[in-house]
N, C-alpha and C. Protein backbone atom coordinates (compact mmCIF):
# COMPACT_ATOMS: atom_id res chain seq x y z
N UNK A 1 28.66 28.89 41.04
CA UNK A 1 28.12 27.55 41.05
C UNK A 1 29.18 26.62 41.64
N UNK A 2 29.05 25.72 42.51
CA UNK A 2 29.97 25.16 43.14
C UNK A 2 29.64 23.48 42.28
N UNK A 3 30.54 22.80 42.59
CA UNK A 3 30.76 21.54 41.88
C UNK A 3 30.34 20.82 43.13
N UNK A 4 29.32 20.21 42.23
CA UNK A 4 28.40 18.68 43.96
C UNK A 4 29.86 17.63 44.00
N UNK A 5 29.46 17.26 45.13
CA UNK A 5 30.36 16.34 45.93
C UNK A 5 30.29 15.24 45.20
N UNK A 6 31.96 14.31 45.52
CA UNK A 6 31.78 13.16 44.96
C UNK A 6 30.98 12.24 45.02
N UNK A 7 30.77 12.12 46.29
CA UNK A 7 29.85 11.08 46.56
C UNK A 7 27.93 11.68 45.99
N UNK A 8 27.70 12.66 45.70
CA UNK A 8 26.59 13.07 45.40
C UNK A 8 25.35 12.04 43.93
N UNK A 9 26.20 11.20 43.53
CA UNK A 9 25.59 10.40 43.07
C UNK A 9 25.99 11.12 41.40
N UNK A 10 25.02 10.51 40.26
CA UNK A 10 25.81 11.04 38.60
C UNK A 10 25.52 12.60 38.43
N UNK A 11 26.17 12.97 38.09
CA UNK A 11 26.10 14.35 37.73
C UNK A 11 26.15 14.37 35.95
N UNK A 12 25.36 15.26 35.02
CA UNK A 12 25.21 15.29 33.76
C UNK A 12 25.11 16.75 33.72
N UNK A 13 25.95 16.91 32.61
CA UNK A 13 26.48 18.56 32.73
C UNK A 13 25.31 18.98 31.27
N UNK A 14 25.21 20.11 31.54
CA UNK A 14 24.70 20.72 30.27
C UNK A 14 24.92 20.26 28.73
N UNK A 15 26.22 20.09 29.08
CA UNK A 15 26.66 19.64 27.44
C UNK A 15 26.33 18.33 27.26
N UNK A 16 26.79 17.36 28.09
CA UNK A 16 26.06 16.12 27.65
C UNK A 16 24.83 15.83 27.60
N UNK A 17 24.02 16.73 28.02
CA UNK A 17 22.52 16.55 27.78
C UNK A 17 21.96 17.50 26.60
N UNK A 18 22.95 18.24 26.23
CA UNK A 18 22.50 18.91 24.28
C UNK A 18 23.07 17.72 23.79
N UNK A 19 23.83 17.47 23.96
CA UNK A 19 24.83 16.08 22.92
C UNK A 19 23.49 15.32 22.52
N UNK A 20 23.08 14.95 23.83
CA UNK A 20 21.87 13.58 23.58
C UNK A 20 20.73 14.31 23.13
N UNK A 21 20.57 15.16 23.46
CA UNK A 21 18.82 15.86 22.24
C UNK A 21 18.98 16.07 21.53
N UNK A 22 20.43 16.51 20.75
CA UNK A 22 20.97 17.11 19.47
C UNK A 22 20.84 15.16 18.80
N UNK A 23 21.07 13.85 19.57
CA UNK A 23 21.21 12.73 18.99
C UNK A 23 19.99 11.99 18.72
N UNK A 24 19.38 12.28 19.84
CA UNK A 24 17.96 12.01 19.86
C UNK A 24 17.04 12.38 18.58
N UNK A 25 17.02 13.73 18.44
CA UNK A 25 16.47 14.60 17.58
C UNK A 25 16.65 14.23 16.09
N UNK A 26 18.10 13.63 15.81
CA UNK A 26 18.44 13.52 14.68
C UNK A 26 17.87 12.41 14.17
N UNK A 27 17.93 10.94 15.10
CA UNK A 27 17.42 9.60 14.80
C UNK A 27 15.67 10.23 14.83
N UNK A 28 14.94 10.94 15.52
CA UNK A 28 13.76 11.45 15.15
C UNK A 28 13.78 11.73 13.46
N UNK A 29 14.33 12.71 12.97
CA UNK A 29 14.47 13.09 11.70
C UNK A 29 14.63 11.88 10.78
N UNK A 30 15.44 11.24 11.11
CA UNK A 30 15.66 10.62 10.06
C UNK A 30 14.51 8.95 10.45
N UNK A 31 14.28 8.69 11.36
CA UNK A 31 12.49 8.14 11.18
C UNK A 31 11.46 8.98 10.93
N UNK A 32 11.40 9.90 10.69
CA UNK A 32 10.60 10.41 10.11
C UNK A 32 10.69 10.81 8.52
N UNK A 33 12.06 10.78 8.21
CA UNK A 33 12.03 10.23 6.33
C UNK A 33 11.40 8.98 6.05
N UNK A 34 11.88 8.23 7.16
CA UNK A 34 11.74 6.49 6.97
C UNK A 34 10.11 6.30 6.57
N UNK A 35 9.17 6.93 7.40
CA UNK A 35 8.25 7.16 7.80
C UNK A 35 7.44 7.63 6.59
N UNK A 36 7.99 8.67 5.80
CA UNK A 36 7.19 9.42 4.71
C UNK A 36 7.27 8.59 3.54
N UNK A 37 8.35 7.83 3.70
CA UNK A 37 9.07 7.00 2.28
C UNK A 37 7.95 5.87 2.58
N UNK A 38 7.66 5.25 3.46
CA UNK A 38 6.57 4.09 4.09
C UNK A 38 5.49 4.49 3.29
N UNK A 39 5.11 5.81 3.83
CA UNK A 39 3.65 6.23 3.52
C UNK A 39 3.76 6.37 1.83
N UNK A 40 4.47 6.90 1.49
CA UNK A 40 4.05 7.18 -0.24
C UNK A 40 4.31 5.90 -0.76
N UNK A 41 4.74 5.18 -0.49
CA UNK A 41 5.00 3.59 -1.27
C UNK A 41 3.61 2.88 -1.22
N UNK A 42 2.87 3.33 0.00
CA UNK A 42 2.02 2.63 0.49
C UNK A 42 0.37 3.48 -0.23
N UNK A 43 0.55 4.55 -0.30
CA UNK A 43 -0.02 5.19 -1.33
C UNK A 43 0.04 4.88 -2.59
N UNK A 44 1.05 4.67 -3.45
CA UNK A 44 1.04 4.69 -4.66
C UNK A 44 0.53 2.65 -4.69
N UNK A 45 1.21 2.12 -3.97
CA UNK A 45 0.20 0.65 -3.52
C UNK A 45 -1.21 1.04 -3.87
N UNK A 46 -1.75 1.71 -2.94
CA UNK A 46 -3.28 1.61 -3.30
C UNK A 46 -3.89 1.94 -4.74
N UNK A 47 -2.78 3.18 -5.21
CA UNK A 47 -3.39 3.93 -6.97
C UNK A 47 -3.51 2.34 -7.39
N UNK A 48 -1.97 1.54 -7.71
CA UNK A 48 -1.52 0.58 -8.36
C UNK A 48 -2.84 -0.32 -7.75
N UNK A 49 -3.50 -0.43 -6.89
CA UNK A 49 -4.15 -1.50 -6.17
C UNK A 49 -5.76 -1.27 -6.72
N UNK A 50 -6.15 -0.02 -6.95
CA UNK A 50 -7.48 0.72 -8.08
C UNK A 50 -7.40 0.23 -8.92
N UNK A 51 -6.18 0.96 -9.46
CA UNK A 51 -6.02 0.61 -10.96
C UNK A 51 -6.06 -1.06 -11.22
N UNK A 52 -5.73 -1.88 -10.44
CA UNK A 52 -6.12 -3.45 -10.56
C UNK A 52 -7.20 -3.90 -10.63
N UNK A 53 -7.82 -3.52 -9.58
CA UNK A 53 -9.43 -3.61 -9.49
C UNK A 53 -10.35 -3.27 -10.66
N UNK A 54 -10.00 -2.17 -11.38
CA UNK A 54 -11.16 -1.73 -12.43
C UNK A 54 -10.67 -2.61 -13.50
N UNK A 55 -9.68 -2.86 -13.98
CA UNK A 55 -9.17 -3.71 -15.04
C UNK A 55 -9.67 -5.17 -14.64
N UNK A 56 -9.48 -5.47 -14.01
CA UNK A 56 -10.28 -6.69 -13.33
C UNK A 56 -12.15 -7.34 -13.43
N UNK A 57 -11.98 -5.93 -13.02
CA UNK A 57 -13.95 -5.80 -13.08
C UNK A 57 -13.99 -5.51 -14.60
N UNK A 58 -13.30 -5.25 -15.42
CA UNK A 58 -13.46 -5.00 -16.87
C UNK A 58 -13.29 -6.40 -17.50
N UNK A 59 -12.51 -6.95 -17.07
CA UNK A 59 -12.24 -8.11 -18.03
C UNK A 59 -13.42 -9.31 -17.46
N UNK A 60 -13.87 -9.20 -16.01
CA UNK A 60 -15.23 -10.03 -15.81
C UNK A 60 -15.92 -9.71 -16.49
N UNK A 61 -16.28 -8.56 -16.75
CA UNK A 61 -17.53 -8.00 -17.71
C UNK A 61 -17.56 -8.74 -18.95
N UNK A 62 -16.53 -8.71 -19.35
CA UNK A 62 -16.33 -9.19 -20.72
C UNK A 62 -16.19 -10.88 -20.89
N UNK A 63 -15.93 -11.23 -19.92
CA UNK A 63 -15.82 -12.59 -19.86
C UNK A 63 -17.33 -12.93 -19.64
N UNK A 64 -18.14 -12.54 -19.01
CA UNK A 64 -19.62 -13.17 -18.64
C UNK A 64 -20.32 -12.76 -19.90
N UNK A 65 -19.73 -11.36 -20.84
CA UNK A 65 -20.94 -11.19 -21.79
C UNK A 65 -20.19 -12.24 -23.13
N UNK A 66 -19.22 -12.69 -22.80
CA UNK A 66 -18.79 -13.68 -23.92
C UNK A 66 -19.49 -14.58 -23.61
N UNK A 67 -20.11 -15.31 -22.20
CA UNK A 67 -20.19 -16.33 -22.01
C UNK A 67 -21.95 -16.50 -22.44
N UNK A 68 -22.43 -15.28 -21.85
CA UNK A 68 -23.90 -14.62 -22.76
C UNK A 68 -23.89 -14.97 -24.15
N UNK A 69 -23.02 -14.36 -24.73
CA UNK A 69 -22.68 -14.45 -26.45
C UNK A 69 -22.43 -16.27 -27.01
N UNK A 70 -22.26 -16.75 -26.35
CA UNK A 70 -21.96 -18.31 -26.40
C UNK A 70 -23.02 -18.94 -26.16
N UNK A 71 -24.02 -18.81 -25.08
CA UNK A 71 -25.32 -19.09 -24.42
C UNK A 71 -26.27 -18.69 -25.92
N UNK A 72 -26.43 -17.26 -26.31
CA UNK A 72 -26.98 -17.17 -27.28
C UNK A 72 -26.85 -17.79 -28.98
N UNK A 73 -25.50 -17.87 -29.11
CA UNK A 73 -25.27 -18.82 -30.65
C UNK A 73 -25.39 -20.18 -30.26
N UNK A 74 -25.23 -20.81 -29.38
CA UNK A 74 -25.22 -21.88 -29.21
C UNK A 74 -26.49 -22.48 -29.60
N UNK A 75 -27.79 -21.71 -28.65
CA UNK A 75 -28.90 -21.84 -28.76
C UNK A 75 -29.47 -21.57 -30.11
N UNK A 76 -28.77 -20.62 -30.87
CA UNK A 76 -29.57 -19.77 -32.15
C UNK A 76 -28.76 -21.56 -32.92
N UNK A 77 -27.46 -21.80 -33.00
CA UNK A 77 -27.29 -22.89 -33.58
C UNK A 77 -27.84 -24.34 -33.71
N UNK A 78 -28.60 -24.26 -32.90
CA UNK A 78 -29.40 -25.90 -32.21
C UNK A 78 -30.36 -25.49 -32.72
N UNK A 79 -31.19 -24.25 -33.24
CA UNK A 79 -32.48 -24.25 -33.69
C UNK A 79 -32.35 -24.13 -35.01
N UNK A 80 -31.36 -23.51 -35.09
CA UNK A 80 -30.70 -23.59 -37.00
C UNK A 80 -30.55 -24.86 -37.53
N UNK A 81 -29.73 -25.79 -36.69
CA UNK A 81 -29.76 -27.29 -36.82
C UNK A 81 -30.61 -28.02 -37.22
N UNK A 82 -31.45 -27.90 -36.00
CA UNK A 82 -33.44 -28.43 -36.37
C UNK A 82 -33.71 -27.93 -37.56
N UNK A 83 -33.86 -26.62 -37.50
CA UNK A 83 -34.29 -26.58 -39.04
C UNK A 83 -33.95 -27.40 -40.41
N UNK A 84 -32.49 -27.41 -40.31
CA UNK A 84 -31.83 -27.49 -41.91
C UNK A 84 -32.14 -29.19 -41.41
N UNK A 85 -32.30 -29.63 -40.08
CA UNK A 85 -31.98 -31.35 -40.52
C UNK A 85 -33.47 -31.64 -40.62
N UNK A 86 -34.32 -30.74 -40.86
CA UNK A 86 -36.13 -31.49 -41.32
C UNK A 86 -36.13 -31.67 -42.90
């Protein structure tokens, strides 16, 4: 193998081009931890983000049938009223 001329413009030898895929490769790897750590945070977000929602829809429930339960004594009380004030 003969060595290209000076003037032949950049020359990049074997080794410096493993150097850079061996560097390349590595910053790959390690965005791709970055990457998995993203995703499960973002997962366990959504469990945590369910689990909000049904507790939520539970305590409306309960708040409208209180407000039912209030609607009904209120009314049963105003006719109880009438009564005892004849």
């Amino acid at each position: 193998m003969t060595s290209p001329a000076p003037d032949a413009g950049v020359y990049i030898s074997p080794a410096q081009t493993l150097a850079e895929v061996r560097r390349i490769a590595d910053g790959q790897i390690r965005m791709e931890g970055k990457l998995d750590r993203i995703l499960d945070d973002r997962a366990e977000d959504r469990e945590t983000l369910g689990d909000h929602e049904q507790r939520i829809r539970g305590l409306e429930v309960r708040v409208w049938m209180a407000v039912g339960a209030a609607v009904v004594l209120g009314t049963g009380g105003g006719a109880l009223a009438q009564v005892i004030a004849r």
